[in-house]
Every structure is written in structure tokens, then in C-alpha cells.
C-alpha atoms as a PDB file:
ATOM      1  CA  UNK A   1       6.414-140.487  -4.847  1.00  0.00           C
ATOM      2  CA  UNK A   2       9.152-142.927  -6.335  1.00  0.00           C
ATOM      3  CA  UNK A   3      10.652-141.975  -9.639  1.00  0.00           C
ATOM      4  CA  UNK A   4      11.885-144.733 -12.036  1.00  0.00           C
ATOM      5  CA  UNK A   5      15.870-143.285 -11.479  1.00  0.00           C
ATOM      6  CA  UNK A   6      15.599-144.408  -7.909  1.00  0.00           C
ATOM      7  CA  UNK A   7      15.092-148.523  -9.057  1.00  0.00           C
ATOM      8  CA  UNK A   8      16.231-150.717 -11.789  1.00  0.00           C
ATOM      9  CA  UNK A   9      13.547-153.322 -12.668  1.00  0.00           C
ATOM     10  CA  UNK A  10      13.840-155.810 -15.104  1.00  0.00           C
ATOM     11  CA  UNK A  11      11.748-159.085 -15.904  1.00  0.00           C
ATOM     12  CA  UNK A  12       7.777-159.410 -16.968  1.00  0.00           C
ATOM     13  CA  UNK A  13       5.325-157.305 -15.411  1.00  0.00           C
ATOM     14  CA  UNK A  14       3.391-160.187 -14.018  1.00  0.00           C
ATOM     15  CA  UNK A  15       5.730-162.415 -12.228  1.00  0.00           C
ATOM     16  CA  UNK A  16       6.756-162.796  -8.994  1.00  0.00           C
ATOM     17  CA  UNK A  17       8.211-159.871  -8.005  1.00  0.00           C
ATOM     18  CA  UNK A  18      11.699-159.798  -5.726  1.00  0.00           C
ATOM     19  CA  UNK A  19      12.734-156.629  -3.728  1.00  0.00           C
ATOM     20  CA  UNK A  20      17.179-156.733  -3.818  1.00  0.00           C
ATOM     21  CA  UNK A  21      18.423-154.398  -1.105  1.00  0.00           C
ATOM     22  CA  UNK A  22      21.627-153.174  -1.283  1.00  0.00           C
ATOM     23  CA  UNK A  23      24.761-152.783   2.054  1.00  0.00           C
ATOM     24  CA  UNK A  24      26.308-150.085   2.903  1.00  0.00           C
ATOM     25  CA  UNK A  25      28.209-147.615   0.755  1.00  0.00           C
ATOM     26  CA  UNK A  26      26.801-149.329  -2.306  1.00  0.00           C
ATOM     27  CA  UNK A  27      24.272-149.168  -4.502  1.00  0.00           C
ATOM     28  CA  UNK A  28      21.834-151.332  -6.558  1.00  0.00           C
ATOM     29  CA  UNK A  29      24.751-152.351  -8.550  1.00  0.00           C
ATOM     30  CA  UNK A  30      25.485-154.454  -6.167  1.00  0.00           C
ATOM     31  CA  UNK A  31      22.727-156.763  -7.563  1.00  0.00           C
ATOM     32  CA  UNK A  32      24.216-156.616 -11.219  1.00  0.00           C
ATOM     33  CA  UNK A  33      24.943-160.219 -11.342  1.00  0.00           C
ATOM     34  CA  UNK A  34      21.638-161.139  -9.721  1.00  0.00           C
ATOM     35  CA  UNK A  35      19.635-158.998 -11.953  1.00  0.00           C
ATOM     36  CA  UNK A  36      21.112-160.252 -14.809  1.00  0.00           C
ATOM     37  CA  UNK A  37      20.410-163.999 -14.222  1.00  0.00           C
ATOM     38  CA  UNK A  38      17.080-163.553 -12.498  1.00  0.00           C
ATOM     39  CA  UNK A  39      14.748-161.310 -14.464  1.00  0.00           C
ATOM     40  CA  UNK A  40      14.137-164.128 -16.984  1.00  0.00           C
ATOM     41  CA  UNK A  41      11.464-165.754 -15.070  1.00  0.00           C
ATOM     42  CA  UNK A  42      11.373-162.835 -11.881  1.00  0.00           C
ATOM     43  CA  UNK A  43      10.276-159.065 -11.588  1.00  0.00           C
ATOM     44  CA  UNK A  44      13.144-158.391 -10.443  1.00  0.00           C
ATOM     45  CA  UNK A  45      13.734-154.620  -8.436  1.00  0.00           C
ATOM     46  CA  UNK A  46      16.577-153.368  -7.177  1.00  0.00           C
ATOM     47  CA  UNK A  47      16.509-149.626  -5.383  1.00  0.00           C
ATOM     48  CA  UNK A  48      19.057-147.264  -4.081  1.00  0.00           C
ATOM     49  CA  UNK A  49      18.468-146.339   0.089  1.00  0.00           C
ATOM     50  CA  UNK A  50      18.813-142.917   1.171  1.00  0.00           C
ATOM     51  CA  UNK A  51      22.172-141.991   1.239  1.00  0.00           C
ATOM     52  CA  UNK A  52      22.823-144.136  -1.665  1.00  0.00           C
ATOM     53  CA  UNK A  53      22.906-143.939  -5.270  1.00  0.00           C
ATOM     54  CA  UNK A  54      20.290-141.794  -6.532  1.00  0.00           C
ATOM     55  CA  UNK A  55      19.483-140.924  -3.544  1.00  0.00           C
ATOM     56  CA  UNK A  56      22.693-140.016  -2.114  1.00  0.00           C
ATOM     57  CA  UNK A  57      21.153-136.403  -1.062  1.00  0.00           C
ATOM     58  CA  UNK A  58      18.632-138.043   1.641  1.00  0.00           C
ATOM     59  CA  UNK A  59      19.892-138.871   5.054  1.00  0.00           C
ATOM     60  CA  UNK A  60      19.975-142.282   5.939  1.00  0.00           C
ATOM     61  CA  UNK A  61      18.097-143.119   8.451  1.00  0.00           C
ATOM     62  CA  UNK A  62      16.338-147.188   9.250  1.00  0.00           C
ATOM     63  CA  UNK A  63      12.780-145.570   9.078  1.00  0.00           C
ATOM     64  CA  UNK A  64      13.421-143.940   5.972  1.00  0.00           C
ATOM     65  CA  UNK A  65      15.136-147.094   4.273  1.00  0.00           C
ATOM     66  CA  UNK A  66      11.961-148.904   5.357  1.00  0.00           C
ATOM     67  CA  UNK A  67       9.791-146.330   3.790  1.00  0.00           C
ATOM     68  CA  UNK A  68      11.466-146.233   0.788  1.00  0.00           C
ATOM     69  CA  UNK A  69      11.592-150.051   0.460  1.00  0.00           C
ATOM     70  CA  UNK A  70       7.839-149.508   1.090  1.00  0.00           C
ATOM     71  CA  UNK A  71       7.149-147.352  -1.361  1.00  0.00           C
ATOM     72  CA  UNK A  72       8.792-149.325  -4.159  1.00  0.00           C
ATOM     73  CA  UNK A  73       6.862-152.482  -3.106  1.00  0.00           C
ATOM     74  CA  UNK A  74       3.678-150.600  -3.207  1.00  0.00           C
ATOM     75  CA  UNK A  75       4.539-148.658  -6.531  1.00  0.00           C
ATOM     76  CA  UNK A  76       6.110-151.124  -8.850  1.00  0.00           C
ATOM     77  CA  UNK A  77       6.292-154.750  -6.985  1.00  0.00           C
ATOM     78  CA  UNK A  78       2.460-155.029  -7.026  1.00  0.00           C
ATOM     79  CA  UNK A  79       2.033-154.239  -3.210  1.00  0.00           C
ATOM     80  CA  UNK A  80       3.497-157.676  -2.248  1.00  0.00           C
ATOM     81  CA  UNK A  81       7.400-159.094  -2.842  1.00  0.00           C
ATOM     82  CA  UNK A  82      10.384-161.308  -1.363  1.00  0.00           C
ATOM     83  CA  UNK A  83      12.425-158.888  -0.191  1.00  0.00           C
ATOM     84  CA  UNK A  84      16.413-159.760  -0.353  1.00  0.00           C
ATOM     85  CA  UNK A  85      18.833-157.908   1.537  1.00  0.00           C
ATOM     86  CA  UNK A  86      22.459-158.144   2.493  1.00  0.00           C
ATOM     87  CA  UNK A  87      24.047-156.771   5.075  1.00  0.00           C
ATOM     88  CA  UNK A  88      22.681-152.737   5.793  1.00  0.00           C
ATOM     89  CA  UNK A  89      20.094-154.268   3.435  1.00  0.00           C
ATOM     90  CA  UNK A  90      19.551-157.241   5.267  1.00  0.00           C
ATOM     91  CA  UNK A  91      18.638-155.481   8.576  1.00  0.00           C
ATOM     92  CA  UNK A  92      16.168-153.171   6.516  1.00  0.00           C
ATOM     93  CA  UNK A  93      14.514-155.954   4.966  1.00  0.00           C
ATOM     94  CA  UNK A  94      14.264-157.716   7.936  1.00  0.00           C
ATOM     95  CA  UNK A  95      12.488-154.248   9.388  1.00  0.00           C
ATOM     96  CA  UNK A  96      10.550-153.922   6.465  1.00  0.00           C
ATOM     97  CA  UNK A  97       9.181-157.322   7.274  1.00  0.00           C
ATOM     98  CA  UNK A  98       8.152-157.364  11.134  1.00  0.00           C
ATOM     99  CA  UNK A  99       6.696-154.177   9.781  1.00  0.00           C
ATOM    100  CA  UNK A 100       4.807-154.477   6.378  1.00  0.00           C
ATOM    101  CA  UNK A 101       3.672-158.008   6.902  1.00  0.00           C
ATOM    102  CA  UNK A 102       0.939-158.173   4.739  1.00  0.00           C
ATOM    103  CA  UNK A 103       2.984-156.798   2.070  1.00  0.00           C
ATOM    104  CA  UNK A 104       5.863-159.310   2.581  1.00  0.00           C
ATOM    105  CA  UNK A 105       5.747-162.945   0.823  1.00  0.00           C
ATOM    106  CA  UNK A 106       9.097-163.718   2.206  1.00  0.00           C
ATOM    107  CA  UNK A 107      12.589-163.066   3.369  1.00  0.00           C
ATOM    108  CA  UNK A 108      15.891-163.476   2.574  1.00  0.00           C
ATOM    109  CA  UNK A 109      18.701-162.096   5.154  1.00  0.00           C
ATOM    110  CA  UNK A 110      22.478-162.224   4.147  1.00  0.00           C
ATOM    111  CA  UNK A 111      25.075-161.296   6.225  1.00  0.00           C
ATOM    112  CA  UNK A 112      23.058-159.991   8.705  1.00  0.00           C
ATOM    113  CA  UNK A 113      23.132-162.279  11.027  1.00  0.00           C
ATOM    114  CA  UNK A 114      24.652-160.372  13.894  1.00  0.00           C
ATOM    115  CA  UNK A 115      23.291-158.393  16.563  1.00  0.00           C
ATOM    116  CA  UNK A 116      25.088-155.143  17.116  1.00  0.00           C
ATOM    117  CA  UNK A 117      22.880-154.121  19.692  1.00  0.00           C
ATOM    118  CA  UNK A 118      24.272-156.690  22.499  1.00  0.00           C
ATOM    119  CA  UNK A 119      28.200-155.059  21.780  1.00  0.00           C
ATOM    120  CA  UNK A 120      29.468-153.716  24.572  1.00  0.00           C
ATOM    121  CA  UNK A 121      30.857-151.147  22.233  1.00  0.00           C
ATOM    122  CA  UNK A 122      27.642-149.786  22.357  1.00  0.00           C
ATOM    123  CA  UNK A 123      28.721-148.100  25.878  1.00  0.00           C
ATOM    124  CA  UNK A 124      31.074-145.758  23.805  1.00  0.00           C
ATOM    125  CA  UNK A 125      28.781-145.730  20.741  1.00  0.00           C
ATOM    126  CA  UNK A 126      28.455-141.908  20.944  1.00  0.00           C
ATOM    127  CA  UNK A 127      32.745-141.095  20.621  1.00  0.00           C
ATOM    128  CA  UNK A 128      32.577-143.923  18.131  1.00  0.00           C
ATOM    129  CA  UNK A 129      30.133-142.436  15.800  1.00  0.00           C
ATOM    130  CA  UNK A 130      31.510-138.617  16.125  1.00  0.00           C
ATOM    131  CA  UNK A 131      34.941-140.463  14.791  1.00  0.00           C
ATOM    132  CA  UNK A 132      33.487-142.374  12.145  1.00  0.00           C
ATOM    133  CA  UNK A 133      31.307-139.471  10.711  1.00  0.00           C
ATOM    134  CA  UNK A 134      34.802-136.826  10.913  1.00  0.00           C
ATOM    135  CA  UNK A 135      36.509-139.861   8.951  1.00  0.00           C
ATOM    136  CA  UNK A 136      33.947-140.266   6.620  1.00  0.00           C
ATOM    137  CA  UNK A 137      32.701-137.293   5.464  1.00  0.00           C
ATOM    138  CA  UNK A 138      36.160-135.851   5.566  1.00  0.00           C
ATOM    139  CA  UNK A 139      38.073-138.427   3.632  1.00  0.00           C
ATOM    140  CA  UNK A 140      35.171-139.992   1.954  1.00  0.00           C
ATOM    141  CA  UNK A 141      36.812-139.351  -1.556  1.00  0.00           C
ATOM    142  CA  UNK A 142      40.049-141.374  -0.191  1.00  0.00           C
ATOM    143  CA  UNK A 143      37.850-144.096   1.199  1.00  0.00           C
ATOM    144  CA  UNK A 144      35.939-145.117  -2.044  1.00  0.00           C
ATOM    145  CA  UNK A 145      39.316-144.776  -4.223  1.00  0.00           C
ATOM    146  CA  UNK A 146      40.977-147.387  -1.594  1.00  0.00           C
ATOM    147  CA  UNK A 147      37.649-149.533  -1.838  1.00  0.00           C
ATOM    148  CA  UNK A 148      37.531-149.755  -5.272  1.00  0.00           C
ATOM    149  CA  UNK A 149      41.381-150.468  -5.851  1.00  0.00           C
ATOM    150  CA  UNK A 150      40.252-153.123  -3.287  1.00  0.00           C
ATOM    151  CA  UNK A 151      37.120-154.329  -5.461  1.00  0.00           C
ATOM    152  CA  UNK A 152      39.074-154.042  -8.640  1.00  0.00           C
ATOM    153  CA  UNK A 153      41.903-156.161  -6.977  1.00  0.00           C
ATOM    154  CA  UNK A 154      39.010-159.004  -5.950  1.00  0.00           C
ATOM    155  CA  UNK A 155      36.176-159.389  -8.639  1.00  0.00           C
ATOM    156  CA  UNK A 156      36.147-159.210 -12.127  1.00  0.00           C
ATOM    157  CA  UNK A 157      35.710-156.259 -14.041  1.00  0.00           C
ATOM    158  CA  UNK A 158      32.267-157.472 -14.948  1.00  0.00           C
ATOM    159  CA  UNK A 159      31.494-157.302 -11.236  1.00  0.00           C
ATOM    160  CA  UNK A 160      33.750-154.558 -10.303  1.00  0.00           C
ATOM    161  CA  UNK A 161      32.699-152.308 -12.773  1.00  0.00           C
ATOM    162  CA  UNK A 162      29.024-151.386 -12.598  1.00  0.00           C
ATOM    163  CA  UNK A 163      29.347-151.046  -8.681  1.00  0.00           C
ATOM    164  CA  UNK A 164      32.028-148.068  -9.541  1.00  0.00           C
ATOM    165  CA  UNK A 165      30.458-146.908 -11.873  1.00  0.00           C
ATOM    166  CA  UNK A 166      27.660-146.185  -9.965  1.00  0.00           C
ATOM    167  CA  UNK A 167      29.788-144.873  -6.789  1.00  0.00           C
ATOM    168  CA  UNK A 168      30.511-145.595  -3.064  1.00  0.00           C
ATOM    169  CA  UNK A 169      28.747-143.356  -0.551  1.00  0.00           C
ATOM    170  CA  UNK A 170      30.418-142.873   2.410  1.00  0.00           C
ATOM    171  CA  UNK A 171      29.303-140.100   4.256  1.00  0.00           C
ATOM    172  CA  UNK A 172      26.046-141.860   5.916  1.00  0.00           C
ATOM    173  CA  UNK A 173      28.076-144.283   7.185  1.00  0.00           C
ATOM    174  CA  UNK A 174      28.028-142.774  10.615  1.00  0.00           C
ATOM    175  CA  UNK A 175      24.019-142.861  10.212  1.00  0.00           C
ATOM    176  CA  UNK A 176      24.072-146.175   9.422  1.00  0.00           C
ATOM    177  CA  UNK A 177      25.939-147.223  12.241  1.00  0.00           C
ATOM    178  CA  UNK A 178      23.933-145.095  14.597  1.00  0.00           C
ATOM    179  CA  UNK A 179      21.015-147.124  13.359  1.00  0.00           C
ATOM    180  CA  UNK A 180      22.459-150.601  14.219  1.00  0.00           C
ATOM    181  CA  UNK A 181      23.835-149.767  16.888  1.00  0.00           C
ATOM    182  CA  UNK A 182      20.180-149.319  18.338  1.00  0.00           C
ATOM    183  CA  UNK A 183      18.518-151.571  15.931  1.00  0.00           C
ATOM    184  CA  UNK A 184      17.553-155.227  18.212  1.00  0.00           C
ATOM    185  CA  UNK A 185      16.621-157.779  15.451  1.00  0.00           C
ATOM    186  CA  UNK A 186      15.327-160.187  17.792  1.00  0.00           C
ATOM    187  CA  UNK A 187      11.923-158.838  18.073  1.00  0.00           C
ATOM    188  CA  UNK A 188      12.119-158.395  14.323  1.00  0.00           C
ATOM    189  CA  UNK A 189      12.641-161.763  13.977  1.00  0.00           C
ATOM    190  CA  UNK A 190      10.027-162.820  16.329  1.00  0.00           C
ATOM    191  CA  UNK A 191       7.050-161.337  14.562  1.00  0.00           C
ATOM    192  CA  UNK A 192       8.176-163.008  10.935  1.00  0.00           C
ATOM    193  CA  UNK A 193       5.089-165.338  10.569  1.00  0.00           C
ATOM    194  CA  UNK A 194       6.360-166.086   7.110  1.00  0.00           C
ATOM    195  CA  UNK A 195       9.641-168.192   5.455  1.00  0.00           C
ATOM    196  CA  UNK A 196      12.936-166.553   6.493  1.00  0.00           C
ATOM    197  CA  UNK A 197      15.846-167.699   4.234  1.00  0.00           C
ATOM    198  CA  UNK A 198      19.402-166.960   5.941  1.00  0.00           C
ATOM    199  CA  UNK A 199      21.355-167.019   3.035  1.00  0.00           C
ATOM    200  CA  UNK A 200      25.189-166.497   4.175  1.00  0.00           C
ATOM    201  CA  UNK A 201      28.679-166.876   2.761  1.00  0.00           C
ATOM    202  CA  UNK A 202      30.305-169.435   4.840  1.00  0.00           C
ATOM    203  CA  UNK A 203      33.267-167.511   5.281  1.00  0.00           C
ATOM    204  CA  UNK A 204      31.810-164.249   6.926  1.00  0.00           C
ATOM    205  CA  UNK A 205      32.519-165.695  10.343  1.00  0.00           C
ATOM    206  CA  UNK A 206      31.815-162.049  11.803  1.00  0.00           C
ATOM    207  CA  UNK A 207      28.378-161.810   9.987  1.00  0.00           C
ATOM    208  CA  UNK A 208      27.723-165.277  10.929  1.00  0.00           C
ATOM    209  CA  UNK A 209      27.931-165.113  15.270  1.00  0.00           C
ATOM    210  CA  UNK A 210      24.436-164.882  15.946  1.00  0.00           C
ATOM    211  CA  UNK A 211      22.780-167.576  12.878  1.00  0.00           C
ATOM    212  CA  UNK A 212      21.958-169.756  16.017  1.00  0.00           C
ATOM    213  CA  UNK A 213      19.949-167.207  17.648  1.00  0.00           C
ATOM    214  CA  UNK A 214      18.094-165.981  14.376  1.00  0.00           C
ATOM    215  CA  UNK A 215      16.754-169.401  13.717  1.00  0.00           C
ATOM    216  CA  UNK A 216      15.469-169.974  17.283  1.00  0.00           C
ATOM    217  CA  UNK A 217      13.372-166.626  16.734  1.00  0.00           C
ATOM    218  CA  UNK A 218      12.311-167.001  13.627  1.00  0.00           C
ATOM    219  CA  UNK A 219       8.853-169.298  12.841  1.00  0.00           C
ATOM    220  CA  UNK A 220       9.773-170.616   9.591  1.00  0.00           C
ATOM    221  CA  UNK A 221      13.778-169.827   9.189  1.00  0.00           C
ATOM    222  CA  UNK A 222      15.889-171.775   7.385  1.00  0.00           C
ATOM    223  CA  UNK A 223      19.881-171.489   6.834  1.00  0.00           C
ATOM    224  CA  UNK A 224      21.523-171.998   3.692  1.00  0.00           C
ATOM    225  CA  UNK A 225      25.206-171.463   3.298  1.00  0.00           C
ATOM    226  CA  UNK A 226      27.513-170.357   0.195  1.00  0.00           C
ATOM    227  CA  UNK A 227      30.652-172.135   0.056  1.00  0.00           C
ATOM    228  CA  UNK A 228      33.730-170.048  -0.571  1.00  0.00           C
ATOM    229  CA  UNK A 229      31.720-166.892   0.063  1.00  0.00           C
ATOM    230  CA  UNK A 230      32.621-164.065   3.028  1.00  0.00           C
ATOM    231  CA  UNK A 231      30.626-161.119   3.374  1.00  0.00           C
ATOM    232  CA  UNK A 232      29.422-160.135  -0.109  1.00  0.00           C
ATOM    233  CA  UNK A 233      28.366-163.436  -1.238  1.00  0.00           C
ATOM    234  CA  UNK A 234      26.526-162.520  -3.807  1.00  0.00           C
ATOM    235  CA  UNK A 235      29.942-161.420  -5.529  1.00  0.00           C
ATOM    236  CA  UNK A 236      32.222-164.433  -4.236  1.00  0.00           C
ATOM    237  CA  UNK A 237      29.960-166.855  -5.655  1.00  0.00           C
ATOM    238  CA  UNK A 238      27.513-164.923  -7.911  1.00  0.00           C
ATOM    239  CA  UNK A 239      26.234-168.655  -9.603  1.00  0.00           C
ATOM    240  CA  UNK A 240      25.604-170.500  -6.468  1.00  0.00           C
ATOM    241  CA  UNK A 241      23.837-167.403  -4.629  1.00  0.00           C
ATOM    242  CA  UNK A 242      21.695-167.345  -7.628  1.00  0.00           C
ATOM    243  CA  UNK A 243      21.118-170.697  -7.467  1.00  0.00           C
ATOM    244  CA  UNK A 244      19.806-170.415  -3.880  1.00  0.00           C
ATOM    245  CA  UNK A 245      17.879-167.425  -4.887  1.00  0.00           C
ATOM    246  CA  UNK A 246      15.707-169.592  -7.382  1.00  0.00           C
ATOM    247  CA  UNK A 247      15.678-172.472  -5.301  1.00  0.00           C
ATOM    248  CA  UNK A 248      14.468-170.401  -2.456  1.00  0.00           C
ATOM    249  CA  UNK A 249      11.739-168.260  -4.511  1.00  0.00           C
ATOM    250  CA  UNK A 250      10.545-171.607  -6.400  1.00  0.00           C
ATOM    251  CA  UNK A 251       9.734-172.984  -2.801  1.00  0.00           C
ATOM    252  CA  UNK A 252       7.390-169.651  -2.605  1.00  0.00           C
ATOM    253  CA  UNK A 253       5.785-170.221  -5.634  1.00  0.00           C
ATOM    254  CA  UNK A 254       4.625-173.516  -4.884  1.00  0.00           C
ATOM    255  CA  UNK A 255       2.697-171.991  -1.413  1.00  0.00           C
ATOM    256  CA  UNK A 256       1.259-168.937  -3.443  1.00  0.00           C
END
């Protein structure tokens, strides 16, 4: 059962509805700027994952992101949406997908585009993970003050702000990278029989290693690229990822 406190929605009941999924440590605020500019002419839904937000108490796990992200679809998105993600929430929209395809119109994928289960750091993936989730859950508190001196130092307050507000969650981040660790999107990608947007910032070199290899599995992928954007795109360039939001969804509408 999904209560309203876990989603903000915004925009008329009976548009088009778009599903914004949130990275790690963050929450739907992430979407703030995307919210703001989209709902006039979009249902526009952004929810917290587990470990996240409202739901900060759940454990994060990829099968229960994808269930949640299922749930919302089915309980307020009219059963069928776009679903947007960037980075954690790229890879769960991108599961979502491959499996809820009937309730899937589209995709878009930012800063996803990297395949952490081909790192050879996966061979020490258990040490790693017992490290990270010590570090995290023990200096969690310390973490999200640093990150959002960092975000303060970066965006404007009118960024900044409602992600803050609304907290950095640290202590699934051990989960999370348990999950994408073992996580292959390739077969994810293959089963897509609908339009993939890659939506990256052109700066997030890291993010970006394996954009080849996504569009040569995907069906119907294109790439689109925000100039003078890294990681959070969304943030660096909040006007011109909007911009390829619309231009992407408009391409959608015209197909429905």
C-alpha cells in the first residue's frame, strides 16, 4: 500500500504521467527543479526508495526499489509511465523496465551508463562492502554535513536547499553497492522493446564508459548529452535537462 508521504506529484490528473527516480543518498528533492518546470503540461511523480526519504526505515534492496517504483506506477501514474532515473535511480528504472514492460511507455537513464558488474573490484567486493557499511553507518552524520557543505558550495540555494532539507541517507549505501555490484544491465537493456533515452552530463566521464555498449543493446536507444553537466545533470544544467526531458516525452506523445 503506498501512502501519499512516500511521493510528491504535481501536474493534471490526466496527462502523461512521468516516474523521476532519485540516486543515492538523496531523495525526491533531487527532482525539485524538474518538478517545478514540468508539471505544467506532465503528471509529474517523484518517490523516495527504501532507504531514502520517507522511507529511510526500509532496507534498500534493487527488488524492493523496483517494487516500490511499481507500486507508485500502478497506484497514482495510471498503471503506465516514462520512468526517469539517474544514477541508483537510473539502474532501478532500467530494472523496472526489462521487468514491468507493459507498464513502461519509456525510459530515460542518466548517469548510469556504467557497468559495475565487469570491475574487477568485484573480486574483493565482500571486504569492500564490510568497509563501506562500518564507514557509513558509523559516520553517516559526518558524511551528509561534508556533502551538503559540498552542495551548498556548488548549487544555488534554490537547488541546495530542498535536497537538505529533506536529508542525505547514508547508511544503505553499502546495500546499494551490494546491489550493483551484482546488478548486469546488459540483459536489462536487451529486453527494452521500447525508446531508451540516455540522457548524460557530458562531463561525467566515469558514468559515461560504457554509453557505447548501452546503445548496441538497446532496440530503440538514443544518446543525448548535457553540455557543462557531470554526474547530477539535472542540477548542473537544470534548463537544458528539462529541455531534453520535454523534447524527449513530446517524441512519446506523438507514438501514443
Amino acid at each position: 500500500m503506498i501512502h501519499p508521504r512516500e511521493y510528491t506529484i504535481a501536474g493534471p490528473e490526466n496527462a502523461l504521467a512521468i516516474v523521476l527516480i532519485h540516486g543515492a543518498r538523496m531523495t525526491r528533492a533531487l527532482w525539485q527543479p524538474q518538478i517545478d518546470a514540468l508539471s505544467s503540461s506532465l503528471r509529474v511523480i517523484a518517490p523516495d526508495l527504501p532507504g531514502h526519504g520517507a522511507l529511510a526505515g526500509r532496507p534498500f534492496s534493487l527488488d524492493a526499489a523496483v517494487a516500490q517504483i511499481a507500486a507508485v506506477v500502478d497506484a497514482v501514474a495510471g498503471g503506465r509511465a516514462i520512468v526517469c532515473g539517474l544514477s541508483l535511480g537510473g539502474y532501478v528504472a532500467l530494472a523496472f523496465g526489462a521487468r514491468h514492460p507493459h507498464s513502461t511507455i519509456a525510459l530515460v537513464l542518466s548517469g548510469c551508463t556504467f557497468s559495475f558488474r565487469g570491475l574487477p573490484g568485484r573480486l574483493v567486493g565482500a571486504p569492500y562492502i564490510a568497509v563501506a557499511r562500518f564507514v557509513t553507518r558509523t559516520f553517516s552524520p559526518v558524511l551528509a554535513r561534508i556533502e551538503e557543505r559540498a552542495l551548498r558550495q556548488r548549487y544555488p540555494a534554490a537547488l541546495a536547499d530542498p535536497i537538505i532539507a529533506r536529508g542525505l541517507f547514508y547508511r544503505s549505501y553499502a546495500d546499494i553497492s551490494a546491489e550493483l555490484l551484482n546488478f548486469d544491465p546488459m540483459p536489462a537493456l536487451r529486453t527494452c522493446d521500447f525508446p531508451v533515452l540516455l540522457l548524460n552530463g557530458a562531463r561525467d566521464r566515469f558514468f559515461r564508459r560504457h554509453e557505447q555498449s548501452y546503445l548496441r543493446a538497446l532496440r530503440h536507444g538514443r544518446l543525448r548529452l548535457i553540455d557543462g553537466a557531470a554526474h547530477l545533470a539535472n542540477l548542473d544544467q537544470p534548463e537544458a535537462y528539462t529541455t531534453a526531458l520535454r523534447d524527449f516525452v513530446s517524441e512519446m506523445v506523438t507514438v501514443q
